[in-house]
PDB file of N, CA and C in Angstrom:
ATOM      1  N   UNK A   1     -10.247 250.016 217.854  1.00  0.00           N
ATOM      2  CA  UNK A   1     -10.771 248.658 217.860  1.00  0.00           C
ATOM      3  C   UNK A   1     -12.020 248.536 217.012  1.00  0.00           C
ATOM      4  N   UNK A   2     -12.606 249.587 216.126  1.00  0.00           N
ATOM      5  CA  UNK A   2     -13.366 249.824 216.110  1.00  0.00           C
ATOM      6  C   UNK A   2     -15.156 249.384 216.691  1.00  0.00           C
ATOM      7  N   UNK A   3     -14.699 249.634 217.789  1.00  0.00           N
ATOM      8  CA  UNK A   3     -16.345 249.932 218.993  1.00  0.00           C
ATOM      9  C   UNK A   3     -16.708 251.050 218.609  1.00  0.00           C
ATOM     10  N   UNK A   4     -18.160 250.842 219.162  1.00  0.00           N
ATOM     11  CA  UNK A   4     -18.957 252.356 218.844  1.00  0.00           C
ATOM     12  C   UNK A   4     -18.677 252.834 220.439  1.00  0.00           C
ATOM     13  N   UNK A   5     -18.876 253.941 220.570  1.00  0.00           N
ATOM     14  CA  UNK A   5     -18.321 254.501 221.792  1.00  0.00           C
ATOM     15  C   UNK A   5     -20.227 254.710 222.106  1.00  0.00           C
ATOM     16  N   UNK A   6     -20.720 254.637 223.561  1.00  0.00           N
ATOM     17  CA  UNK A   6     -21.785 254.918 224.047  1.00  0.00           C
ATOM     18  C   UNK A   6     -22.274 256.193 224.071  1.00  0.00           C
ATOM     19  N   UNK A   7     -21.280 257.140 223.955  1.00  0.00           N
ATOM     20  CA  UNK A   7     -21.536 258.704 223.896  1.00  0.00           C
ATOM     21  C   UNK A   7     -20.483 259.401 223.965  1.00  0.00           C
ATOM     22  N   UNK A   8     -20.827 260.346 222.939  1.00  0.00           N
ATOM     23  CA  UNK A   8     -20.096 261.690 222.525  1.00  0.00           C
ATOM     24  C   UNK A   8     -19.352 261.949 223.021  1.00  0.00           C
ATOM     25  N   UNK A   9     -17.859 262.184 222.500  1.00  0.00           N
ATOM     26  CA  UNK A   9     -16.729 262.925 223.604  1.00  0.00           C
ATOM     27  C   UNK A   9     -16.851 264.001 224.508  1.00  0.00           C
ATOM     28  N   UNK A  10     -18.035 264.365 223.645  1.00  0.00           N
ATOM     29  CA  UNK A  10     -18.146 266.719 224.413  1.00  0.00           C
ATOM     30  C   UNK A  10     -18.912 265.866 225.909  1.00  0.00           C
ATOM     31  N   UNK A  11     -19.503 264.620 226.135  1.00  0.00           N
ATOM     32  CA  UNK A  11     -20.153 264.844 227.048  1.00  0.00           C
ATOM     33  C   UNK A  11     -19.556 263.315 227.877  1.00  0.00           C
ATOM     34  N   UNK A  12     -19.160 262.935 227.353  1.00  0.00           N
ATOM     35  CA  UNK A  12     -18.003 261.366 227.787  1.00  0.00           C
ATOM     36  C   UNK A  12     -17.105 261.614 229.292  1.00  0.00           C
ATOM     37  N   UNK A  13     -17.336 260.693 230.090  1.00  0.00           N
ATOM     38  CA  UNK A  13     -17.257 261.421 231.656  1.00  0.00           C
ATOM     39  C   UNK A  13     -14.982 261.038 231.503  1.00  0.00           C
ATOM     40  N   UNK A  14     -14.724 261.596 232.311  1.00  0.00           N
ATOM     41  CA  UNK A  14     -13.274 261.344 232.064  1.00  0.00           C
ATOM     42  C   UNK A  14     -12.717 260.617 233.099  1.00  0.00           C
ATOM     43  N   UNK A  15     -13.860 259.461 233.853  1.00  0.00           N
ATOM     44  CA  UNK A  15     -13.533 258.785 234.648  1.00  0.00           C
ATOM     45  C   UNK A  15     -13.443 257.198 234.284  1.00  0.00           C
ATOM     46  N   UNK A  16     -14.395 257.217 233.416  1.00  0.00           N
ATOM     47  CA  UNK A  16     -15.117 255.956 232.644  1.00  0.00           C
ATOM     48  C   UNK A  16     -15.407 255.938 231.015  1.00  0.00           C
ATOM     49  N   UNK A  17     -14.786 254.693 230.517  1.00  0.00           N
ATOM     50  CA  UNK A  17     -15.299 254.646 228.888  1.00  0.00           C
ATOM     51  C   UNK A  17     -15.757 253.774 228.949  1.00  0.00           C
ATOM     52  N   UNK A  18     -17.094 254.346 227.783  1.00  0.00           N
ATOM     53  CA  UNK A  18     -18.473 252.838 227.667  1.00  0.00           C
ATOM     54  C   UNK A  18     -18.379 252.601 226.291  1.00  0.00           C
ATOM     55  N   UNK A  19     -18.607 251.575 226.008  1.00  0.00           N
ATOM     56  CA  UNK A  19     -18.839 251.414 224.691  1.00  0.00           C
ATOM     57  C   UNK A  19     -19.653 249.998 224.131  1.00  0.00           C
ATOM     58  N   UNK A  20     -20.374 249.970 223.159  1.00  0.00           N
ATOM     59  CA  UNK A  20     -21.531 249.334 222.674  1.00  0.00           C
ATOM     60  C   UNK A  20     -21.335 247.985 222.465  1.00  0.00           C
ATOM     61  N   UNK A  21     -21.529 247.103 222.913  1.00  0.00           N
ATOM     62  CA  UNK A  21     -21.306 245.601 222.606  1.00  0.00           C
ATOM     63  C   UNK A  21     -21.530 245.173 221.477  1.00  0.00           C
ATOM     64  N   UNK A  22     -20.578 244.656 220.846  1.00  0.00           N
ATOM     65  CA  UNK A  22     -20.818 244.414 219.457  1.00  0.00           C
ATOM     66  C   UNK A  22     -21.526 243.615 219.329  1.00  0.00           C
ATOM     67  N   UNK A  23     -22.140 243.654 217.947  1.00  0.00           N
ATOM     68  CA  UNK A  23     -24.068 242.354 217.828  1.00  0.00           C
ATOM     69  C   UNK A  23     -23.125 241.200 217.312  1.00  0.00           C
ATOM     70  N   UNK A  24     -24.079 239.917 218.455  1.00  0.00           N
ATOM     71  CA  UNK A  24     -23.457 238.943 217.908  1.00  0.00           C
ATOM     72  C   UNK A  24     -22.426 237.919 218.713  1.00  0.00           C
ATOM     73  N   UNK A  25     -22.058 238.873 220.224  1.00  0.00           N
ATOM     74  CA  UNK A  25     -21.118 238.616 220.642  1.00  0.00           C
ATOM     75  C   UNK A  25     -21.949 238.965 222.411  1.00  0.00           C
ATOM     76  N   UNK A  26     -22.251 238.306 223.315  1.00  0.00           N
ATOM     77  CA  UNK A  26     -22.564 238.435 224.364  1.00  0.00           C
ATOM     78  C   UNK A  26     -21.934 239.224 225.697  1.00  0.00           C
ATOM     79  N   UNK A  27     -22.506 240.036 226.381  1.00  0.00           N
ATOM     80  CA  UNK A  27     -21.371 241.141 227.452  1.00  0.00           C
ATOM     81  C   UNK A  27     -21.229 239.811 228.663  1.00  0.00           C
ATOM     82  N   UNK A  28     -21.659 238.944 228.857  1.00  0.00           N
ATOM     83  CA  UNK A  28     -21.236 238.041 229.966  1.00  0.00           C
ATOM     84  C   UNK A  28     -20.234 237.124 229.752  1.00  0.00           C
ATOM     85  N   UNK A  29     -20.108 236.985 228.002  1.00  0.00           N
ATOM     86  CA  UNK A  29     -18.942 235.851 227.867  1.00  0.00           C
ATOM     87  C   UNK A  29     -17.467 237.464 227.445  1.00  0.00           C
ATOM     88  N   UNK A  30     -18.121 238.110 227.356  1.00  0.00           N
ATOM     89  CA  UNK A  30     -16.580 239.328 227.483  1.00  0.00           C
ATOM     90  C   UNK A  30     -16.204 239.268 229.305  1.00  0.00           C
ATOM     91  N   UNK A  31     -16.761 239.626 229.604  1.00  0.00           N
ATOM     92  CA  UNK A  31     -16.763 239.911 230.833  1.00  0.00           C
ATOM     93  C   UNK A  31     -15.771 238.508 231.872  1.00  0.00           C
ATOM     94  N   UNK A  32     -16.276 237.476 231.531  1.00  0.00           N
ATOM     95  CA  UNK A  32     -15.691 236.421 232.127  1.00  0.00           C
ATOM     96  C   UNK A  32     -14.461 235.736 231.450  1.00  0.00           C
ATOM     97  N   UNK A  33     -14.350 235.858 230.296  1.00  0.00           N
ATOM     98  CA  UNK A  33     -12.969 235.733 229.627  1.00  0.00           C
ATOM     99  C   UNK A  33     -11.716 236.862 229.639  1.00  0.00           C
ATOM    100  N   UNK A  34     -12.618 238.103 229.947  1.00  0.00           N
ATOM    101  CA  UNK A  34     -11.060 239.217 230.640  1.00  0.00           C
ATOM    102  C   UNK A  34     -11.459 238.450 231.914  1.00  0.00           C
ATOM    103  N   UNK A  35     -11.999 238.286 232.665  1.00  0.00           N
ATOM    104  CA  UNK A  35     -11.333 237.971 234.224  1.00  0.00           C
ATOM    105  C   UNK A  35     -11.058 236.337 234.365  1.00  0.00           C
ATOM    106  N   UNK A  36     -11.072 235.642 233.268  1.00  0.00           N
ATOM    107  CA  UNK A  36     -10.263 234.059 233.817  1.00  0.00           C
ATOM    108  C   UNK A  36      -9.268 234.064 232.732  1.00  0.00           C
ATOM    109  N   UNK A  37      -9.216 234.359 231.480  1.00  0.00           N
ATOM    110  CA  UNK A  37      -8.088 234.446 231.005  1.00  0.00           C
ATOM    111  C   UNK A  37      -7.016 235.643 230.865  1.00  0.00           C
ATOM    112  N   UNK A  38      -7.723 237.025 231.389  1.00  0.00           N
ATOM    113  CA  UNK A  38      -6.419 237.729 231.199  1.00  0.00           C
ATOM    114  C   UNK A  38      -6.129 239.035 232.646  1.00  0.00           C
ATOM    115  N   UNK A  39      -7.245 238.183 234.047  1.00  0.00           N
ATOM    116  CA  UNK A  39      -7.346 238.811 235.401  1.00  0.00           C
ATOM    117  C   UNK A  39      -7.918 240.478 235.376  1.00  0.00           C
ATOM    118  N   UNK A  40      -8.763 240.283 234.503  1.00  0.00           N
ATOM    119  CA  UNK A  40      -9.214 242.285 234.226  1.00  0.00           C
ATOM    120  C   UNK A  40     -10.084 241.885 233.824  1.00  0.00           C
ATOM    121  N   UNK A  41     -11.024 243.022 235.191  1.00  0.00           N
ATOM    122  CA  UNK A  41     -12.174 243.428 235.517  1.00  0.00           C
ATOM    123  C   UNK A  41     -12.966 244.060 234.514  1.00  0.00           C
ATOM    124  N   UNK A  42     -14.030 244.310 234.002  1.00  0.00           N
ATOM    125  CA  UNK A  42     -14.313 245.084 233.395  1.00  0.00           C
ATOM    126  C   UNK A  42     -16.026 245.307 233.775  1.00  0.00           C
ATOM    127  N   UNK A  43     -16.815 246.110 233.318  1.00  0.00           N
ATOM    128  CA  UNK A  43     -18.303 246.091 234.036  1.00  0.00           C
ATOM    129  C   UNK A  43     -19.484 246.209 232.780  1.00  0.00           C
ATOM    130  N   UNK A  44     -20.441 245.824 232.661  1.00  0.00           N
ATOM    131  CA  UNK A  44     -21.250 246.128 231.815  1.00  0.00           C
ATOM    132  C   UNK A  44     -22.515 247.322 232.654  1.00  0.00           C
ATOM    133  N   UNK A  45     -23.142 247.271 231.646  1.00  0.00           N
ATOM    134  CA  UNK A  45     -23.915 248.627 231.459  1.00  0.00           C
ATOM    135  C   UNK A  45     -25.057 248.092 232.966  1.00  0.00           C
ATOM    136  N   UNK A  46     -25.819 248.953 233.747  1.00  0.00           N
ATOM    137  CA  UNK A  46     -27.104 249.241 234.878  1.00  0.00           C
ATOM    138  C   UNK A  46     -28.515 249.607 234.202  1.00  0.00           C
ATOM    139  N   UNK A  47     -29.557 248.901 234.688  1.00  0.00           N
ATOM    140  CA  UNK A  47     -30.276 249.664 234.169  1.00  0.00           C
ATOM    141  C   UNK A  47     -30.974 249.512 232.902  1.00  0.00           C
ATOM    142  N   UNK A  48     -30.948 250.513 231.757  1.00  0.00           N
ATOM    143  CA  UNK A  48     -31.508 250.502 230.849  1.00  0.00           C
ATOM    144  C   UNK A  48     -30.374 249.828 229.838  1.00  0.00           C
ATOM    145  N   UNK A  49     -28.978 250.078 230.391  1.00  0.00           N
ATOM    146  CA  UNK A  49     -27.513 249.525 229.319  1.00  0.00           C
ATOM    147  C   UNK A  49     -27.590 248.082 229.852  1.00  0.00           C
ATOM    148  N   UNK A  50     -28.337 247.517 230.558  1.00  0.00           N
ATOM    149  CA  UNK A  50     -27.808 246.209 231.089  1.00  0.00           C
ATOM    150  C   UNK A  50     -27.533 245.719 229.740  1.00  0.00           C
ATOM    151  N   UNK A  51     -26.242 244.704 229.402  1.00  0.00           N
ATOM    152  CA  UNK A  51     -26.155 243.633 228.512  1.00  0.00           C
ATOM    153  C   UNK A  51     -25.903 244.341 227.202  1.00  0.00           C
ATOM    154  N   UNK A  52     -25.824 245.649 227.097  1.00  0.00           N
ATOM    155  CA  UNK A  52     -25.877 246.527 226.063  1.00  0.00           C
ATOM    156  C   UNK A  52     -23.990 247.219 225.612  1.00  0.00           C
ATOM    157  N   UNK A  53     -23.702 247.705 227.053  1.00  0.00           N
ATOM    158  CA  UNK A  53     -22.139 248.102 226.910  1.00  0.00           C
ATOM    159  C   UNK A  53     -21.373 247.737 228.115  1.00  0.00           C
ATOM    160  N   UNK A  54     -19.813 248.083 227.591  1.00  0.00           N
ATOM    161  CA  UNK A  54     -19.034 247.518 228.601  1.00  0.00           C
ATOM    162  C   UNK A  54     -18.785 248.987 228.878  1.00  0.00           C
ATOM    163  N   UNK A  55     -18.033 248.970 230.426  1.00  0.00           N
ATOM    164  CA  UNK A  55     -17.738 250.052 230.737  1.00  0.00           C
ATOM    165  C   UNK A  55     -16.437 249.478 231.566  1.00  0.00           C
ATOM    166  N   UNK A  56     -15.780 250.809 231.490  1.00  0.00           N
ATOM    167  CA  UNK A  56     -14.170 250.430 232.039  1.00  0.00           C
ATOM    168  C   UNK A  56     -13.609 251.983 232.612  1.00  0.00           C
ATOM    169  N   UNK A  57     -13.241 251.731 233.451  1.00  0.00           N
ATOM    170  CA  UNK A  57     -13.081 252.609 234.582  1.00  0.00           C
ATOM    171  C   UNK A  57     -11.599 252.932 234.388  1.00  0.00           C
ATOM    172  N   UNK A  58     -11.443 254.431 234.543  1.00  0.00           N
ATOM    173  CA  UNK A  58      -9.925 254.488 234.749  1.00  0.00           C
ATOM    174  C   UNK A  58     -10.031 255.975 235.547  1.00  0.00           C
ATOM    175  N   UNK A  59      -9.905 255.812 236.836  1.00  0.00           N
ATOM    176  CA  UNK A  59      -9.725 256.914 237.634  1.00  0.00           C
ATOM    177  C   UNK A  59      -8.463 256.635 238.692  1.00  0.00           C
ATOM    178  N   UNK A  60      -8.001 257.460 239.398  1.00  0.00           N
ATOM    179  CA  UNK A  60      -7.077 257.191 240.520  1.00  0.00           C
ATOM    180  C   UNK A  60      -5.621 256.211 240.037  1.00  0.00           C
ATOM    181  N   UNK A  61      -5.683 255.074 240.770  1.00  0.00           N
ATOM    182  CA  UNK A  61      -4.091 254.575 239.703  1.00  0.00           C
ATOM    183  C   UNK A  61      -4.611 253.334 238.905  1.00  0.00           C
ATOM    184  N   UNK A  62      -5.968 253.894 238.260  1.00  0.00           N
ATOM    185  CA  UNK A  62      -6.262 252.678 237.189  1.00  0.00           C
ATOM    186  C   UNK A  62      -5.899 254.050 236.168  1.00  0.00           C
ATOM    187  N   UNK A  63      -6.072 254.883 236.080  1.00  0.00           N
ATOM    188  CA  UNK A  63      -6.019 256.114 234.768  1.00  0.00           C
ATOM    189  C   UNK A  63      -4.108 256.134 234.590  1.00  0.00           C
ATOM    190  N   UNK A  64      -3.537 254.815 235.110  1.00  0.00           N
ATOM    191  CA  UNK A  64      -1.708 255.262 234.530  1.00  0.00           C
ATOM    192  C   UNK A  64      -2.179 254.116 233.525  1.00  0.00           C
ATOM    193  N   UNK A  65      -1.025 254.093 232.633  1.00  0.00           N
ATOM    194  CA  UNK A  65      -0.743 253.329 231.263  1.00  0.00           C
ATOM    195  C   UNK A  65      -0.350 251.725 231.542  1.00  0.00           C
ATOM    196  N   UNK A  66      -0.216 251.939 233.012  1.00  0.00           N
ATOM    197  CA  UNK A  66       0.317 250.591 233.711  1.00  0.00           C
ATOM    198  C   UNK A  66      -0.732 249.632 233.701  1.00  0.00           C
ATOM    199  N   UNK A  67      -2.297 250.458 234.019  1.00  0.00           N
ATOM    200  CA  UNK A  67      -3.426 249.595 234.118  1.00  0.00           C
ATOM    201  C   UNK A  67      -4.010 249.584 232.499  1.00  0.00           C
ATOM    202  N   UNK A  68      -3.809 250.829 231.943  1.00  0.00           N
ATOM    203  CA  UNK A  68      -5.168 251.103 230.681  1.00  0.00           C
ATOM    204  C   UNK A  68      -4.412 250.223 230.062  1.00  0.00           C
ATOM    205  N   UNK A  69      -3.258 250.257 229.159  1.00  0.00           N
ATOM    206  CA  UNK A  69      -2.903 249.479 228.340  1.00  0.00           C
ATOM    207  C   UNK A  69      -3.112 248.001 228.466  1.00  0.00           C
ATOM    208  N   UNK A  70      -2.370 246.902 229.324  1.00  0.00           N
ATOM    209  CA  UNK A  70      -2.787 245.850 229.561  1.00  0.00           C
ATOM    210  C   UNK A  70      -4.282 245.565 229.597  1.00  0.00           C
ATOM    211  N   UNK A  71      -5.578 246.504 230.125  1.00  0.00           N
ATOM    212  CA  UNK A  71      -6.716 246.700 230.032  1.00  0.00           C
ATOM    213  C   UNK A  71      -7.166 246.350 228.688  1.00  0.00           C
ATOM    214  N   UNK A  72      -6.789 247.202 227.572  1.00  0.00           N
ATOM    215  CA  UNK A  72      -7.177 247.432 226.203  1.00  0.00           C
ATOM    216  C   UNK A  72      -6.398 246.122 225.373  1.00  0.00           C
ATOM    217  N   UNK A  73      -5.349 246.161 225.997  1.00  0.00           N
ATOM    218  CA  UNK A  73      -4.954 244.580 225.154  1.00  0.00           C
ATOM    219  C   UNK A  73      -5.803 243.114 225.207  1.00  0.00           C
ATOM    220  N   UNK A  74      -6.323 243.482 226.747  1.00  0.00           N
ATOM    221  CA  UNK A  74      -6.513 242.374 227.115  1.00  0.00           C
ATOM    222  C   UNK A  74      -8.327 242.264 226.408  1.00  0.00           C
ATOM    223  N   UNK A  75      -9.590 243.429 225.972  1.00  0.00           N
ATOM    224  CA  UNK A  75     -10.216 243.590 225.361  1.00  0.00           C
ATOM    225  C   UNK A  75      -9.779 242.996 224.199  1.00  0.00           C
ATOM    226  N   UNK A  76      -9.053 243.637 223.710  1.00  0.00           N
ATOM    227  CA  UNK A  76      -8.498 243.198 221.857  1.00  0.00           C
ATOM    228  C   UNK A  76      -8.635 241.438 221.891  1.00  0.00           C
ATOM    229  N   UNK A  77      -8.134 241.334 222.866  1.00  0.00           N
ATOM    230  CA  UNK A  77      -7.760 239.539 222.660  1.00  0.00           C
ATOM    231  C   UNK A  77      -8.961 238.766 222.689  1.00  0.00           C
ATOM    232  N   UNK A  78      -9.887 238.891 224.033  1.00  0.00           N
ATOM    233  CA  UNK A  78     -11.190 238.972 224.580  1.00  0.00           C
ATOM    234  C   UNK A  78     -11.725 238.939 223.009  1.00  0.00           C
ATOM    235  N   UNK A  79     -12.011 239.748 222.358  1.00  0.00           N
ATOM    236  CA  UNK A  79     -12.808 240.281 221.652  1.00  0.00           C
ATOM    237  C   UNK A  79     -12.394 239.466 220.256  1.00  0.00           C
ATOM    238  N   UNK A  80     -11.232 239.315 219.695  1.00  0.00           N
ATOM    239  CA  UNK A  80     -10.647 238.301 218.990  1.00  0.00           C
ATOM    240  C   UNK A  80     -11.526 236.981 218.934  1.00  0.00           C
ATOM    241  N   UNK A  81     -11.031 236.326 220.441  1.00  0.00           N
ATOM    242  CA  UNK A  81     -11.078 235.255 220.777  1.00  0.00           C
ATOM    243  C   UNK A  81     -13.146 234.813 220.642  1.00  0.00           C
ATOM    244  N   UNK A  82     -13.713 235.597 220.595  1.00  0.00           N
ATOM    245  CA  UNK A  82     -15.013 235.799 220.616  1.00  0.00           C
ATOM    246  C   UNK A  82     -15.552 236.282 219.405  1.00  0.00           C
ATOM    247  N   UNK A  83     -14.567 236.329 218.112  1.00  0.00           N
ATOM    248  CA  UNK A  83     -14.979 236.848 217.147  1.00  0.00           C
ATOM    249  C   UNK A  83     -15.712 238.171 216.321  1.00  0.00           C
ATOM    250  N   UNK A  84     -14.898 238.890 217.149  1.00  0.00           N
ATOM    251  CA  UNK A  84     -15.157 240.343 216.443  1.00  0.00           C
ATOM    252  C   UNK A  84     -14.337 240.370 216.085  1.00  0.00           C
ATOM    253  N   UNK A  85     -14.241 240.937 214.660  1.00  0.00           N
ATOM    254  CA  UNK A  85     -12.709 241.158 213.843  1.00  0.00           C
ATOM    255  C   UNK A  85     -12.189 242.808 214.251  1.00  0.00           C
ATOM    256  N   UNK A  86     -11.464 242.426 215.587  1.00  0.00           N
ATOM    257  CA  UNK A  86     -10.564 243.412 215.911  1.00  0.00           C
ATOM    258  C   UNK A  86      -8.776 243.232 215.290  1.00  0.00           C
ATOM    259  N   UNK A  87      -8.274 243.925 215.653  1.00  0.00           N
ATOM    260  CA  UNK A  87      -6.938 243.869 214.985  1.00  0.00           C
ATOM    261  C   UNK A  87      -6.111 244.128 216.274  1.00  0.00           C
ATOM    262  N   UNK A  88      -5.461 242.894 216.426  1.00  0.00           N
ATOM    263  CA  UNK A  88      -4.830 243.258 217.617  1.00  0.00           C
ATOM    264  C   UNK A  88      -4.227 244.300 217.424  1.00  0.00           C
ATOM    265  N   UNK A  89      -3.385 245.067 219.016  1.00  0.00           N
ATOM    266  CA  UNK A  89      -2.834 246.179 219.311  1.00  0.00           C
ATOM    267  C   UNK A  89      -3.848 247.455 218.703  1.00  0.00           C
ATOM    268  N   UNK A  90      -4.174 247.541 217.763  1.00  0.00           N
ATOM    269  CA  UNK A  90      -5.166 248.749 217.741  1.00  0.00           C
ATOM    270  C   UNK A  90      -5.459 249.810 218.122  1.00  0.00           C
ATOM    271  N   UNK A  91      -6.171 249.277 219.434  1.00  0.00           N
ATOM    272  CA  UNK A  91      -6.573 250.262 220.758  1.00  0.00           C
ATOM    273  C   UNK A  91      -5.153 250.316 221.574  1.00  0.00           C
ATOM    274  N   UNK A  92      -4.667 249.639 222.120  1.00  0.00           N
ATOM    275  CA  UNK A  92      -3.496 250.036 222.440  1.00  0.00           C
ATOM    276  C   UNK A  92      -2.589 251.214 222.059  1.00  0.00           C
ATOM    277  N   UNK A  93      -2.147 250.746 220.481  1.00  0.00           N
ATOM    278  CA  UNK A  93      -1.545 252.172 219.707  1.00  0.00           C
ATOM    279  C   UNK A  93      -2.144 252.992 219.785  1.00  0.00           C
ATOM    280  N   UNK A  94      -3.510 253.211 219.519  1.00  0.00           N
ATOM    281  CA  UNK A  94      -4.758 254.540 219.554  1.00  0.00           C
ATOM    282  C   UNK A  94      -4.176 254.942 221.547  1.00  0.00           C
ATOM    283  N   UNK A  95      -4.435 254.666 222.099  1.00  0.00           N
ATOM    284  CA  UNK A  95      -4.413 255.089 223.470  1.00  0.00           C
ATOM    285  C   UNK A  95      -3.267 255.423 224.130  1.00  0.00           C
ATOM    286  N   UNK A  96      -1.548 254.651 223.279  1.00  0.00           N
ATOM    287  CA  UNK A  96      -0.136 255.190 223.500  1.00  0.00           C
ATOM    288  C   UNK A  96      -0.359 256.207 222.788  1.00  0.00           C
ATOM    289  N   UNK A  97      -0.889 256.682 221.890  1.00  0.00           N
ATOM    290  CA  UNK A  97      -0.612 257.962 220.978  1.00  0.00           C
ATOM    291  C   UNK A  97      -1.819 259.032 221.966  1.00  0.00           C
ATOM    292  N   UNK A  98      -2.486 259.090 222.610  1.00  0.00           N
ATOM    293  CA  UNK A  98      -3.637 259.788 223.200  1.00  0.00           C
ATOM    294  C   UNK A  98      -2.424 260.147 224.369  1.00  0.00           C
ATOM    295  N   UNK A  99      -1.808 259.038 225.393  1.00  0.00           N
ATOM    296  CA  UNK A  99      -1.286 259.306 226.369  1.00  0.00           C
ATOM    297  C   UNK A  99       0.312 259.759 226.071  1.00  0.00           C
ATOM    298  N   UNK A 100       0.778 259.645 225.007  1.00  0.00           N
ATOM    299  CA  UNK A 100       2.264 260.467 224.968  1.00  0.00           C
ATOM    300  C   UNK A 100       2.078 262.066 224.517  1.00  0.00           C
ATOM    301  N   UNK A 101       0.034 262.846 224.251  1.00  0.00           N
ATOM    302  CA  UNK A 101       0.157 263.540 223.955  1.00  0.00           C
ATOM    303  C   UNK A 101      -0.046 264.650 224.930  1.00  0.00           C
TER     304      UNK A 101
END
């Protein structure tokens, strides 16, 4: 999609992905357009990340393809619709090719 990821893979927790809010584009109007237009949750950053990154959780039966994918689509669109020049499917394909491996 190209996001900047919040931190390094060697140290990137394998419960949760964060990543940097793109400039230009507000984490409260992401946040409320995945949950009224496409019902997915998503969380921004605590703390010192407040307003800074989104974070998205995939542990237990959010980590099947059932939740991430629709998840990541529903970002792409979000993120579209708000004017970051993402390319739909993107992250999707990036994350079917991660999980068929």
């Amino acid at each position: 999609m190209g996001l900047e990821l919040f931190v390094r893979d060697e140290i990137a927790s394998k419960t949760l992905t964060s990543a940097k809010v793109p400039q230009g584009i507000r984490l409260g109007e992401i946040i409320a357009t995945m949950e009224s237009e496409h019902n997915t949750m998503i969380a921004g950053g605590v703390g010192p990340t407040q307003g800074k990154i989104i974070r998205i959780g995939h542990m237990g039966v959010t980590a099947s393809p059932n939740y991430i994918l629709p998840a990541l689509s529903a970002l792409e669109k979000t993120l579209k619709k708000l004017g970051y020049p993402v390319t739909l499917n993107s992250g999707v394909k990036a994350a079917e090719t991660v999980l068929e491996s």
